[in-house]
Protein backbone atom coordinates (compact mmCIF):
# COMPACT_ATOMS: atom_id res chain seq x y z
CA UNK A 1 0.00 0.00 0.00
CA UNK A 2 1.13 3.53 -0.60
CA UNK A 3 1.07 6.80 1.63
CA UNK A 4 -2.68 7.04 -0.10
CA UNK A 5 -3.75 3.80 0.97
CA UNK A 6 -3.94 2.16 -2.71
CA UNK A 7 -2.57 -1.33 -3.32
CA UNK A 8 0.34 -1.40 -5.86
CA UNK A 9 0.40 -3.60 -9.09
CA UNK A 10 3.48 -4.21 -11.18
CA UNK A 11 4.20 -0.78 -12.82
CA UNK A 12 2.90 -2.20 -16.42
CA UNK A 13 2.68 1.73 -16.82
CA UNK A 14 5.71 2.20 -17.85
CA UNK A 15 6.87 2.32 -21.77
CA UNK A 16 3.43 3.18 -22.49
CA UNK A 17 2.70 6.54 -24.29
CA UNK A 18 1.54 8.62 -22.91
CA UNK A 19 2.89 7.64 -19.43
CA UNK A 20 1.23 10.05 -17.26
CA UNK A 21 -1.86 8.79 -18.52
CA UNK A 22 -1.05 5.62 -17.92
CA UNK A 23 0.42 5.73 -14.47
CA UNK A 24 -2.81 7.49 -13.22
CA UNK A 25 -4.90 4.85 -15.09
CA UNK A 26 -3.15 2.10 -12.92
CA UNK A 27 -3.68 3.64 -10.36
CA UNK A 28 -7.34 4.19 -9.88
CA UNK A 29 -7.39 0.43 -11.13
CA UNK A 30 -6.28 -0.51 -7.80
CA UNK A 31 -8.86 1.32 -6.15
CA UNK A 32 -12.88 -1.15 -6.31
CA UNK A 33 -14.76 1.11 -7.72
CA UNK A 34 -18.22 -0.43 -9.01
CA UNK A 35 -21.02 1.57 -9.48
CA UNK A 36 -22.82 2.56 -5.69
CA UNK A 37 -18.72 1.92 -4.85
CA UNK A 38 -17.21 4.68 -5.25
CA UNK A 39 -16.71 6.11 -1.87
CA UNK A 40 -12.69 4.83 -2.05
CA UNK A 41 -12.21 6.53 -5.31
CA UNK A 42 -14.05 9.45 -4.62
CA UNK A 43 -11.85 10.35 -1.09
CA UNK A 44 -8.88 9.40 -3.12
CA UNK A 45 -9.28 12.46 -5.28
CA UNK A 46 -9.91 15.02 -2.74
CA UNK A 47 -6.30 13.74 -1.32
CA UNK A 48 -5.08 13.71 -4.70
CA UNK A 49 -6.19 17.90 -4.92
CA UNK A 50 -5.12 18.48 -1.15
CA UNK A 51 -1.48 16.68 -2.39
CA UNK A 52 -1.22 19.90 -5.17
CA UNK A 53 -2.83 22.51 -3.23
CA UNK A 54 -5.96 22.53 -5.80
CA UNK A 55 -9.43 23.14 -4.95
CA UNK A 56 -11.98 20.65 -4.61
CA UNK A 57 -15.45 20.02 -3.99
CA UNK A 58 -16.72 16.63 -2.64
CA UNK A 59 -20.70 16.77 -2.53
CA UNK A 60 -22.93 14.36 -0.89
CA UNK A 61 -23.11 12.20 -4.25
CA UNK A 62 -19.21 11.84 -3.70
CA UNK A 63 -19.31 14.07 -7.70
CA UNK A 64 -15.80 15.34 -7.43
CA UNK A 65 -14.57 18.79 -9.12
CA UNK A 66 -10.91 19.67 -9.14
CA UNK A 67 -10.31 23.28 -10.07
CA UNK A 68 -6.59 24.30 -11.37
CA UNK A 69 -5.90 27.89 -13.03
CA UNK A 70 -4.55 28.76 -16.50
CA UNK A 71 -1.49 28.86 -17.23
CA UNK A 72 1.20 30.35 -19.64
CA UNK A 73 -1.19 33.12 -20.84
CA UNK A 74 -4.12 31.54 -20.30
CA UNK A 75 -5.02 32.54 -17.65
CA UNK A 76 -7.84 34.93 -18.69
CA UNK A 77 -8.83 32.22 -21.22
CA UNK A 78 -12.85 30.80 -20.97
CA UNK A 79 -12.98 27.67 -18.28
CA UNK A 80 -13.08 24.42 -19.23
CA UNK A 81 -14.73 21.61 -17.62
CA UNK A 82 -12.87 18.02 -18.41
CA UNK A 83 -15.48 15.77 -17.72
CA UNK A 84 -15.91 11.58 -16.95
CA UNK A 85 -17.28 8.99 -14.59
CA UNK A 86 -15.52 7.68 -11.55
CA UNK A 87 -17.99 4.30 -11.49
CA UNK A 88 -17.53 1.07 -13.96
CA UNK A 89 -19.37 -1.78 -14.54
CA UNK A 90 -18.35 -4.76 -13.12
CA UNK A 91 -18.17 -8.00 -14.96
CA UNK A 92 -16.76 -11.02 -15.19
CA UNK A 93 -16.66 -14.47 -16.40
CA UNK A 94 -18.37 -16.56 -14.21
CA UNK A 95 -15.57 -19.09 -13.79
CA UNK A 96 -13.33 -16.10 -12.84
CA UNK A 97 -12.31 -15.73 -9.03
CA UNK A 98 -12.58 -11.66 -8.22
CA UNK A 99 -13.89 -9.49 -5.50
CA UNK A 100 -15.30 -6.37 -6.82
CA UNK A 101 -15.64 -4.71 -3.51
CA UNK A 102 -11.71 -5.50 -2.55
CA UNK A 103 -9.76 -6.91 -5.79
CA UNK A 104 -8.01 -4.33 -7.87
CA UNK A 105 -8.33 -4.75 -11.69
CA UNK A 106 -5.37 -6.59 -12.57
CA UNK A 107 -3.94 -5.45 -15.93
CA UNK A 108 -2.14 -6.81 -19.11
CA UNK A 109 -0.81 -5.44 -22.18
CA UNK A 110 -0.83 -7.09 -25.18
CA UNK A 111 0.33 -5.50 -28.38
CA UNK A 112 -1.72 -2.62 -28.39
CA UNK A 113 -4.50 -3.18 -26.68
CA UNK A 114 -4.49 -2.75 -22.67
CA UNK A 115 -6.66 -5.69 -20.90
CA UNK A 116 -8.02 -6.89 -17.94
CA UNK A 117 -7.64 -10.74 -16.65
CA UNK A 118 -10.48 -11.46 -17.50
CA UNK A 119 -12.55 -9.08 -16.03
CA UNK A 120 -14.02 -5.31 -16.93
CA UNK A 121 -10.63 -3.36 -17.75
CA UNK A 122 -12.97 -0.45 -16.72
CA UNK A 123 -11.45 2.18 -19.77
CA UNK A 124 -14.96 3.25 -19.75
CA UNK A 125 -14.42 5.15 -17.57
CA UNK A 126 -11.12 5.02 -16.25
CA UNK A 127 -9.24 6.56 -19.62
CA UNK A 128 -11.15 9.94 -18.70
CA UNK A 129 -10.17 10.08 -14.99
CA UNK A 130 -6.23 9.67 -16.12
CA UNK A 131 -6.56 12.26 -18.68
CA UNK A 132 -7.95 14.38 -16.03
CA UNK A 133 -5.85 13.48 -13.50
CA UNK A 134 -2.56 13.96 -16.06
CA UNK A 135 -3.86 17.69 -16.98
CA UNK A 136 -4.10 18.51 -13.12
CA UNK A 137 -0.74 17.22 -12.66
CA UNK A 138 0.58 18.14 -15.13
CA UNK A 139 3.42 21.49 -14.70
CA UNK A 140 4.01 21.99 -18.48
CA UNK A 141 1.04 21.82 -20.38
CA UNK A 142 -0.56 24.96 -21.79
CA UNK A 143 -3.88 24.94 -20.50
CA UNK A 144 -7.00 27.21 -20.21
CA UNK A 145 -8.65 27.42 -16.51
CA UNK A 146 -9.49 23.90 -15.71
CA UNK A 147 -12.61 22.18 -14.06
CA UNK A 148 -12.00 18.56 -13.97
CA UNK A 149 -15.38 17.19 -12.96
CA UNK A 150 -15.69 13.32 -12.27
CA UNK A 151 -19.40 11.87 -11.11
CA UNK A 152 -20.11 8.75 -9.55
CA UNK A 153 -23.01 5.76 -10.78
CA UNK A 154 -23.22 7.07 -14.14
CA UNK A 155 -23.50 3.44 -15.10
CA UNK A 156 -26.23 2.58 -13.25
CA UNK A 157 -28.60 5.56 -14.37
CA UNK A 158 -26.71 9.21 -14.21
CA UNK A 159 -26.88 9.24 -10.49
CA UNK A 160 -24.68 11.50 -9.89
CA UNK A 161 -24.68 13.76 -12.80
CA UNK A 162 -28.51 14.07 -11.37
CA UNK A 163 -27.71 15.28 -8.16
CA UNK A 164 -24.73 17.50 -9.49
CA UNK A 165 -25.05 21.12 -8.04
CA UNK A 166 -24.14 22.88 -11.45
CA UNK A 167 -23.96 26.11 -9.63
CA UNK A 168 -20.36 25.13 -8.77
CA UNK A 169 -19.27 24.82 -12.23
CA UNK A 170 -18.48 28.17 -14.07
CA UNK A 171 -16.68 26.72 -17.23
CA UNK A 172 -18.55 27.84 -20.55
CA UNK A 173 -17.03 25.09 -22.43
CA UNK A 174 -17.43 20.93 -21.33
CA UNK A 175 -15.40 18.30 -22.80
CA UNK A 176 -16.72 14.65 -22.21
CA UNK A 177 -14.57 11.86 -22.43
CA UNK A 178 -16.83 8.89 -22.57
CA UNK A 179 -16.67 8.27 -26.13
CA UNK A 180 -15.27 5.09 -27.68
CA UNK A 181 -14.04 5.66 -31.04
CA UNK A 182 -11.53 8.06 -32.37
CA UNK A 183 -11.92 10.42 -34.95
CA UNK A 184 -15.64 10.84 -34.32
CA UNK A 185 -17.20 14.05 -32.17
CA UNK A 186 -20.05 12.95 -30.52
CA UNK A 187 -22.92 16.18 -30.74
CA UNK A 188 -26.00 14.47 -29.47
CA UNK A 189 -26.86 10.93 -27.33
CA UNK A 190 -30.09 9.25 -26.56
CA UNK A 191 -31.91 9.79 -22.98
CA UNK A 192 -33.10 6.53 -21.29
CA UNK A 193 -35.06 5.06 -18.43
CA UNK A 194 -34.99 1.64 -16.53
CA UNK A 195 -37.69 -0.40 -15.92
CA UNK A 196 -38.52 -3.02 -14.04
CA UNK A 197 -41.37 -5.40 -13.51
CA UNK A 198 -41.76 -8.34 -11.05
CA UNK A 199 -43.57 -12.01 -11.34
CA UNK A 200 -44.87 -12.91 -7.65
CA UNK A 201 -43.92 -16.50 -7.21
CA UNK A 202 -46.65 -19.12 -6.40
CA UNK A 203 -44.49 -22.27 -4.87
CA UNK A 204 -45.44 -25.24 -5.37
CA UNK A 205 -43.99 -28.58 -3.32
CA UNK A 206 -42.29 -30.82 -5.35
CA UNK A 207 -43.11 -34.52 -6.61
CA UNK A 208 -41.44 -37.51 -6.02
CA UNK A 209 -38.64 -38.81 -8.61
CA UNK A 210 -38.62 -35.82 -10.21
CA UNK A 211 -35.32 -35.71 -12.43
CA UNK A 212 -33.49 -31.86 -12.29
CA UNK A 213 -31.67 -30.63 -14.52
CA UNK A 214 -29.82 -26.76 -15.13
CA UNK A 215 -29.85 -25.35 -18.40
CA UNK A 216 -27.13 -23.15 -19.66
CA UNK A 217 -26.78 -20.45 -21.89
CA UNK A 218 -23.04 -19.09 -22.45
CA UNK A 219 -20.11 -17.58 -24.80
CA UNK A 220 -22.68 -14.67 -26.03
CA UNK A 221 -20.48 -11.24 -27.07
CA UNK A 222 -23.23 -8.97 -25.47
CA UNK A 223 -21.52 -5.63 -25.12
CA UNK A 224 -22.74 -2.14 -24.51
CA UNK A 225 -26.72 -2.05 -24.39
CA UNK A 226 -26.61 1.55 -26.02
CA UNK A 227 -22.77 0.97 -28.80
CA UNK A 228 -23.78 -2.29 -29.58
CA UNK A 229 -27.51 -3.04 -29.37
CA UNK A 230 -27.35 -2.42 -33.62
CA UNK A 231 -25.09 -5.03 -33.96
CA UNK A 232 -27.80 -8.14 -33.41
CA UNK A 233 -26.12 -10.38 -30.91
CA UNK A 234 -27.62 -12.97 -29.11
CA UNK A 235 -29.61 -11.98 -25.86
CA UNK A 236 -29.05 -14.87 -22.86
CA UNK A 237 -32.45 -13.95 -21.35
CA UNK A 238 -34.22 -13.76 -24.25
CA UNK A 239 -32.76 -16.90 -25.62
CA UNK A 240 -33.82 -18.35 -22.37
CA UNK A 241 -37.37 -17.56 -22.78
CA UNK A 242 -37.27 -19.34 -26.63
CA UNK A 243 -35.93 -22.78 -24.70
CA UNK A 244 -38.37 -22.64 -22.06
CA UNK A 245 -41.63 -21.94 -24.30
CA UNK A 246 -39.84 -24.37 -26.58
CA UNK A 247 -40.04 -26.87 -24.39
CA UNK A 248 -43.76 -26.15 -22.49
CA UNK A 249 -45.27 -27.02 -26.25
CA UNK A 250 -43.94 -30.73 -26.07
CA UNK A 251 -43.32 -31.93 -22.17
CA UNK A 252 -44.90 -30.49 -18.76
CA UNK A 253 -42.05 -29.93 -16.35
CA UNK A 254 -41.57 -27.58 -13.58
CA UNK A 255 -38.96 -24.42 -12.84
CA UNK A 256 -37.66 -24.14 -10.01
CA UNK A 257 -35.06 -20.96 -10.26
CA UNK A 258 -33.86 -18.62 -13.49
CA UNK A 259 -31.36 -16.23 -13.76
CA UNK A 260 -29.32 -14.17 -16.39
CA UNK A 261 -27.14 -11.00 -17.16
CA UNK A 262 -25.28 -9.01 -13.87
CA UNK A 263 -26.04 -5.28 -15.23
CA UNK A 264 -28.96 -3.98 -16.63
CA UNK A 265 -27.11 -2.01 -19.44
CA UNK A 266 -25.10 -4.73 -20.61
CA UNK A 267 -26.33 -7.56 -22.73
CA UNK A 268 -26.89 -10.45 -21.04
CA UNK A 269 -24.16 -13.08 -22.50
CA UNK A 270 -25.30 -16.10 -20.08
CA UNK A 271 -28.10 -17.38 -18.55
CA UNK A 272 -29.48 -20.43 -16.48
CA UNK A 273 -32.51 -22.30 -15.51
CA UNK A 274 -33.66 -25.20 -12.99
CA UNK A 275 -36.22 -27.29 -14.34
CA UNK A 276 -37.54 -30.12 -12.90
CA UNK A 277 -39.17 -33.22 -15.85
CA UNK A 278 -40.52 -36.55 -15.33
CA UNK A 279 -38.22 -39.38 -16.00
CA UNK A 280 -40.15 -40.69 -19.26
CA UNK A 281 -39.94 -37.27 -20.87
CA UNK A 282 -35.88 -37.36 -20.19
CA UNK A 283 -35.21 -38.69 -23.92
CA UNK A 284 -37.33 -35.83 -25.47
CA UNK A 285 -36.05 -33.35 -23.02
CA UNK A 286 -32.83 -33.59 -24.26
CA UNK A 287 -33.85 -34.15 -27.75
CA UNK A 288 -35.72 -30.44 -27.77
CA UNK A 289 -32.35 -29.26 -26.30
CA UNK A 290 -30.38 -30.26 -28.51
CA UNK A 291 -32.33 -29.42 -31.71
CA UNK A 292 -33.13 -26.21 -30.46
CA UNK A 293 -29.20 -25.71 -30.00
CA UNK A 294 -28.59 -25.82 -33.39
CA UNK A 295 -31.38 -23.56 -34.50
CA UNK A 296 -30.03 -20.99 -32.09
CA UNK A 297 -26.26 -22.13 -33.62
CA UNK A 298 -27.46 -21.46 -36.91
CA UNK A 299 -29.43 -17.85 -36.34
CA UNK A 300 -26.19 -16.73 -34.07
CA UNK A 301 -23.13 -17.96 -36.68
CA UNK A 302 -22.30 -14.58 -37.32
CA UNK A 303 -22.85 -12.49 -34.16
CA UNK A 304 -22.64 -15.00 -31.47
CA UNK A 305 -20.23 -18.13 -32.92
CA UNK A 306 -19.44 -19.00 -29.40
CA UNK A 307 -22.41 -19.66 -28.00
CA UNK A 308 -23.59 -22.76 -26.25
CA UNK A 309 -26.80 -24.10 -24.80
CA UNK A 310 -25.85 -27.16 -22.67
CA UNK A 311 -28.15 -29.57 -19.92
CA UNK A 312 -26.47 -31.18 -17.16
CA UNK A 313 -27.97 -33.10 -14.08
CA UNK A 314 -28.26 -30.13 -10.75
CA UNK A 315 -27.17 -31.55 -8.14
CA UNK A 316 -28.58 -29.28 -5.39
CA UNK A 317 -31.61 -30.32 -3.05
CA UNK A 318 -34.52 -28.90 -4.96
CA UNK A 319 -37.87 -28.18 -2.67
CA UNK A 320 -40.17 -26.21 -4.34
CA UNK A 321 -40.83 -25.22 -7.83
CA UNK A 322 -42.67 -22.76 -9.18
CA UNK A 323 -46.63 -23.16 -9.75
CA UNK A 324 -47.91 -23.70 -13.31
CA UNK A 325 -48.99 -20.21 -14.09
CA UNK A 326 -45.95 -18.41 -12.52
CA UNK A 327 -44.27 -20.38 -14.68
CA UNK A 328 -46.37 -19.67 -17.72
CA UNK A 329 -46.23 -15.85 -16.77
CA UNK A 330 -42.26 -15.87 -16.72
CA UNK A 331 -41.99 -17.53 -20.24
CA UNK A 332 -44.15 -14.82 -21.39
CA UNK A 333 -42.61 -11.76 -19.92
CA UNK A 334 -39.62 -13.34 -21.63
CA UNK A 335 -41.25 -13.49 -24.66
CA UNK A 336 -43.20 -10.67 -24.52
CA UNK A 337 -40.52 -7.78 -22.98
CA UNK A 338 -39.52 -5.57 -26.15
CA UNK A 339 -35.98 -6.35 -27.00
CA UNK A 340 -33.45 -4.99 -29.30
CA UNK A 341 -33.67 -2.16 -32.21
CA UNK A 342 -36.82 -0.33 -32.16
CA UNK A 343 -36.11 1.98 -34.75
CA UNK A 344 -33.56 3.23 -36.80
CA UNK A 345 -32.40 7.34 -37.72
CA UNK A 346 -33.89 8.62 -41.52
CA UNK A 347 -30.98 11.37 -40.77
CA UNK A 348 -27.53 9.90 -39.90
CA UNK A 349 -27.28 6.81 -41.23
CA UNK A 350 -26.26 3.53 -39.01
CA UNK A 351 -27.59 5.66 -35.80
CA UNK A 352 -30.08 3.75 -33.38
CA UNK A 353 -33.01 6.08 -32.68
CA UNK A 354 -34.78 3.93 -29.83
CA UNK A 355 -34.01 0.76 -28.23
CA UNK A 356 -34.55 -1.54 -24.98
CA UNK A 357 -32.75 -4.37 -23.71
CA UNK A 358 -33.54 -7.26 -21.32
CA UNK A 359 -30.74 -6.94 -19.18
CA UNK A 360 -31.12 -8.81 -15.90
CA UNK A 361 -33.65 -11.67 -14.74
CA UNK A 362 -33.33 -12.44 -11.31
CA UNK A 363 -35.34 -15.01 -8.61
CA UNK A 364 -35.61 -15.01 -4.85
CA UNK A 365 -37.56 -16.13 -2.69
CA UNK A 366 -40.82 -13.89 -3.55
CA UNK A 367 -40.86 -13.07 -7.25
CA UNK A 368 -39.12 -13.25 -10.33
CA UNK A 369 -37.80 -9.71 -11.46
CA UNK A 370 -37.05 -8.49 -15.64
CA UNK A 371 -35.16 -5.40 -16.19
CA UNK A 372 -34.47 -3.53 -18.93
CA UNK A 373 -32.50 -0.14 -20.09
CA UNK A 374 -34.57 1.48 -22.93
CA UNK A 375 -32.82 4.42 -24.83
CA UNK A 376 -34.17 6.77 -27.65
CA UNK A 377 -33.05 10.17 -28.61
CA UNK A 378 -36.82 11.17 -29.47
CA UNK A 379 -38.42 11.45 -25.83
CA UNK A 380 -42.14 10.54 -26.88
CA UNK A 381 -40.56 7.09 -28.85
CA UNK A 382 -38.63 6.84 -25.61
CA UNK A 383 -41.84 6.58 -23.54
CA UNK A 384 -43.87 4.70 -26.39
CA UNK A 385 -41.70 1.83 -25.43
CA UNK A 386 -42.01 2.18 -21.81
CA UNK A 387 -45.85 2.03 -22.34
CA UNK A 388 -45.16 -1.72 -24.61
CA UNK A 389 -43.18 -2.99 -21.22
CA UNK A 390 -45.99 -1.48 -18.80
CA UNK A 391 -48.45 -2.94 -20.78
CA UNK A 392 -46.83 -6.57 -20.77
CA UNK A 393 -46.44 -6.24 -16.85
CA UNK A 394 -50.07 -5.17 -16.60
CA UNK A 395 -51.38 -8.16 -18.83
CA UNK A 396 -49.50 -10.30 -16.63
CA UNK A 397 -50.43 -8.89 -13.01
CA UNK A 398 -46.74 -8.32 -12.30
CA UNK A 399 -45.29 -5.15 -10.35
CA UNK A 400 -43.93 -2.54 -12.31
CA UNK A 401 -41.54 0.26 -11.60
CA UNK A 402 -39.30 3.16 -13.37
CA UNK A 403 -36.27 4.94 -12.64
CA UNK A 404 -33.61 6.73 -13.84
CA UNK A 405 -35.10 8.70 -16.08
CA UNK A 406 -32.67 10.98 -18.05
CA UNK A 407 -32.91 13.73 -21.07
CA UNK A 408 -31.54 13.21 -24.05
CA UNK A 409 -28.67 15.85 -25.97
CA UNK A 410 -30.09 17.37 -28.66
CA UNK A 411 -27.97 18.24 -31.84
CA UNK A 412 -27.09 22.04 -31.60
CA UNK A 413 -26.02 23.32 -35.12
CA UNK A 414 -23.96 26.09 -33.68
CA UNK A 415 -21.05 24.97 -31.73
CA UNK A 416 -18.06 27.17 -31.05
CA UNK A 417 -16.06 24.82 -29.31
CA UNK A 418 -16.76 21.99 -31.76
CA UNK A 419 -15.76 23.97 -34.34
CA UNK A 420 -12.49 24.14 -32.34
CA UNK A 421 -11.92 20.53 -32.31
CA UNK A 422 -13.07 20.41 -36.19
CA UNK A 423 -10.26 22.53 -36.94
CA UNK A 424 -7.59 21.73 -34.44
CA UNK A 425 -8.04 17.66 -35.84
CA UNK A 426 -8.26 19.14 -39.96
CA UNK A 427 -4.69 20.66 -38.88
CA UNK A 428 -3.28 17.69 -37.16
CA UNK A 429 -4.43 15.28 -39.33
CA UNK A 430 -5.50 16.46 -42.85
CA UNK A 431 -9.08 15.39 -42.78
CA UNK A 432 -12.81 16.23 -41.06
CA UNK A 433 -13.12 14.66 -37.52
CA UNK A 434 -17.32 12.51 -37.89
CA UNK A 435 -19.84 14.52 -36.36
CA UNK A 436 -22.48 12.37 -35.02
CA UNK A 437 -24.66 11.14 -32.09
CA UNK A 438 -24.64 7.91 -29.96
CA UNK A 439 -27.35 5.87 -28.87
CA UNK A 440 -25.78 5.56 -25.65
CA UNK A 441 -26.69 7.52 -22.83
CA UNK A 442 -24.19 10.45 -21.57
CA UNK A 443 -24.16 12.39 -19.00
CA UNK A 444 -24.11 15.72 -20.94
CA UNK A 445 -28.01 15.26 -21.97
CA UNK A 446 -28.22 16.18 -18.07
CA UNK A 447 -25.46 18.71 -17.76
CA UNK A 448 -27.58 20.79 -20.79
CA UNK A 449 -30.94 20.74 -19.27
CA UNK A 450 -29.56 22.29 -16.18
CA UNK A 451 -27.12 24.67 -18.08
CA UNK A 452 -28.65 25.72 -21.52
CA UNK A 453 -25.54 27.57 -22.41
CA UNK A 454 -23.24 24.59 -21.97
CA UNK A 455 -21.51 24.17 -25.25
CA UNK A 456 -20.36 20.40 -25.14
CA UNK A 457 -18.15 17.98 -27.48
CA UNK A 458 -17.86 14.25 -26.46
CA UNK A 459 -14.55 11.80 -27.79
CA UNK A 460 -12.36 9.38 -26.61
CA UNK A 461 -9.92 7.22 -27.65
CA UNK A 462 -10.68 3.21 -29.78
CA UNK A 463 -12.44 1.37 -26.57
CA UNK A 464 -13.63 -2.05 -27.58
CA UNK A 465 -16.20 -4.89 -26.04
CA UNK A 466 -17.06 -2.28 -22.88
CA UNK A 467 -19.01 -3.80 -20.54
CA UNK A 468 -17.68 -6.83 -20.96
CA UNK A 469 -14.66 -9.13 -19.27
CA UNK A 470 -13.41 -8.55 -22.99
CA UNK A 471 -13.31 -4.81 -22.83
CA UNK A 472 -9.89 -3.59 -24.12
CA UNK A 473 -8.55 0.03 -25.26
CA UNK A 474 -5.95 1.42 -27.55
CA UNK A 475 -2.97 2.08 -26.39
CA UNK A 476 -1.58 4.35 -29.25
CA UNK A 477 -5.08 5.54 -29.52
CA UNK A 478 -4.84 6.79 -26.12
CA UNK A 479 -1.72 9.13 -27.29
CA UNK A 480 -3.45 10.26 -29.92
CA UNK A 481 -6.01 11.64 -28.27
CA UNK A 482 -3.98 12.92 -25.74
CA UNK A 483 -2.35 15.17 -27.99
CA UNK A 484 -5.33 16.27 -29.56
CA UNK A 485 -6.75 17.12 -26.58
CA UNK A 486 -3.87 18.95 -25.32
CA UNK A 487 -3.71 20.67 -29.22
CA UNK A 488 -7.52 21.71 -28.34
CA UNK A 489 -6.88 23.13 -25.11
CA UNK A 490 -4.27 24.98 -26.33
CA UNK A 491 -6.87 26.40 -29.05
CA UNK A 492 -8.81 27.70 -26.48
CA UNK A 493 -7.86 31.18 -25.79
């Protein structure tokens, strides 16, 4: 441990361009910071100001902003606020031994590409706390007035950008660093809301020589609920609701637990069921298995070639199961729950307008629970879809709840400050930087409705398979947008 109380890793650091970056991105990985985690991380910035005599503000939502002063003639220049998340989803396979609350993300390099052992590397995002961090640090960098501003459970629904006091911002211009692709300036994202809707479980003792057996689903991509939704892969809960009704047309049997995905905005790559079948139906069991395993093969060779939908005996003591209509009622919210693309953009091509995805599917002891993120970027198609997933819950006599209900960022044709980065990248690189939106959800959708006069630009360096124990970032990538970052602050005058 240091004199800050973080746990040290081999310095894989250093070599890596640019190293500052780097070093600070280690760092931080040694700190658990989850999303609803992030007291650690949060208290380890304020020491981090305290350390270089900058100001900082710590609010009840643990938000953190970090305030440094121009420099080298800039001081007079406009403020600008350097903005990311603290918080990072926190996956892994579930062979893989790691404690999210105490393990620190262990790292590898290979090639280019930065990685995890097999878990979240947590890039997204970790890559804009370092760049922050660096610029703060930093003694030679030309820099307008700084505001580095880092919020906490953005993954889990903008909590903290919610609860942000904006009054203790003064920067005009805000720089978001939770894109994932370089070369392309993000100028709009979709808003979003969670929902969630709950099957009350009517138990049901079981029978005598009952055989039990778990079904599987695994080796799904899934991804990024809001960057990859377009992209068609398989969905483990969804999936899981196809093998169940499958099976319900041809045997009766009995389930006695489900469960699949970990967050709600990721999608779900595995899932798994307890049934429970009579002994004579064990032939066609298996049978409906296995054919349906290669209809699923066949429909996911392109998007999901890994995947796998395997029986084995469960060994555990099984005592209940659930009643015939709960079960009935779970196969169709599986079924029923919209899923997917809703609808595509008629302006920018390849954009996703509106989506939802059936993230998590949980049992205890009182009701089965389905969650899903739903996106759009066009509020009323936002709620239209809301209304489908109500309506489903309704039908069905479940619970249903909301949260986390956040604005989208609408397109403004007039931006100073992108026009900044526009012609800072033209000069560095001999080409037009993409101007687009993202159907994921950012944080500056909420920054804008509480300060109209915000003029925002989001970027980041190559990120790939976020969300994911797959999730690894560009390590030359990361130096080039470094120095076009430090090229755009240097702009700003």
């Amino acid at each position: 441990m240091n004199e800050r109380g973080v746990q040290q890793l081999t310095d894989i650091y250093k070599g890596l361009d640019p190293e500052p970056v780097f070093k600070f991105f280690q760092e931080i990985s040694s700190i658990p910071r989850g999303s609803g985690n992030e007291k650690a991380i949060s208290d380890y910035m304020v020491e981090f100001a305290r350390a270089r005599n900058l100001h900082c503000i710590q609010d009840e939502a643990l938000n953190i902003i970090i305030k440094k002063p121009g420099n080298f003639g800039y001081e007079n220049a406009p403020t600008v606020i350097i903005q990311g998340h603290m918080d990072m989803v926190c996956d892994k396979n579930k062979e893989t031994r790691h404690d999210f609350e105490k393990d620190p993300i262990k790292l590898r390099v290979e090639g280019d590409m930065l990685y995890a052992n097999n878990t979240t590397l947590g890039a997204d995002n970790g890559i804009a706390v370092a760049y922050g961090l660096a610029l703060l640090d930093s003694k030679d960098i030309p820099h307008p007035p700084l505001e580095v501003l880092l919020t906490t459970e953005e993954e889990t629904g903008l909590i903290g950008a919610s609860a942000l006091d904006m009054n203790n911002l003064t920067g005009k211009y805000l720089i978001n660093i939770d894109s994932e692709e370089e070369g392309y300036l993000l100028a709009g994202c979709a808003g979003g809301v969670r929902t969630k809707h709950c099957i009350p479980i009517s138990w049901e003792d079981v029978k005598d020589e009952l055989e039990y057996y778990i079904i599987s689903i695994k080796g799904l991509k899934g991804g990024h609920s809001g960057a990859d939704i377009h992209l068609d892969r398989g969905n483990s809960n969804k999936l899981m609701g196809r093998a169940l009704n499958q099976l319900q047309r041809s045997i009766n049997y009995s389930v006695a637990d489900i469960n699949g995905g970990f967050k709600m905005n990721a999608i779900p790559r595995e899932a798994d069921a307890v049934v429970a079948i009579e002994p004579q139906d064990n032939a066609k069991f298996l049978e409906i298995i296995d054919d349906l395993r290669e209809t699923l093969k066949n429909e996911l060779r392109v998007t999901d070639s890994g995947f796998s939908l395997n029986t084995e005996k469960y060994q555990n003591d099984v005592k209940k199961v659930f009643s015939e209509d709960t079960k009935k009622k779970v196969i169709m919210s599986l079924l029923l729950i919209p899923n997917g693309v809703m609808s595509m953009s008629h302006e920018i091509q390849g954009l996703v307008v509106s989506s939802s995805n059936l993230g998590v599917v949980t049992t205890d002891e009182k009701e089965v629970c389905f969650e899903s993120a739903v996106r759009s970027s066009v509020k009323s198609l936002k709620y239209y879809i809301l209304s489908q997933t109500e309506a489903v819950a309704e039908l069905l006599g479940a619970e249903f709840e909301t949260s986390s209900d956040y604005p989208e960022w609408e397109f403004e044709p007039n931006s100073k400050l992108r026009t900044i980065f526009e012609e800072v990248y033209e000069s560095m690189y001999g080409k037009n930087p993409v101007i687009t939106a993202v159907h994921g959800g950012l944080e500056c959708g909420l920054f804008k409705a509480k300060r109209p006069d915000l003029d925002m630009v989001s970027m980041g360096p190559n990120l790939y398979d976020v969300h994911t124990p797959n999730e690894h970032l560009s390590i030359s990538s990361t130096r080039r947008v470094w120095e076009y970052l430090l090229e755009v602050l240097k702009s700003i005058k």
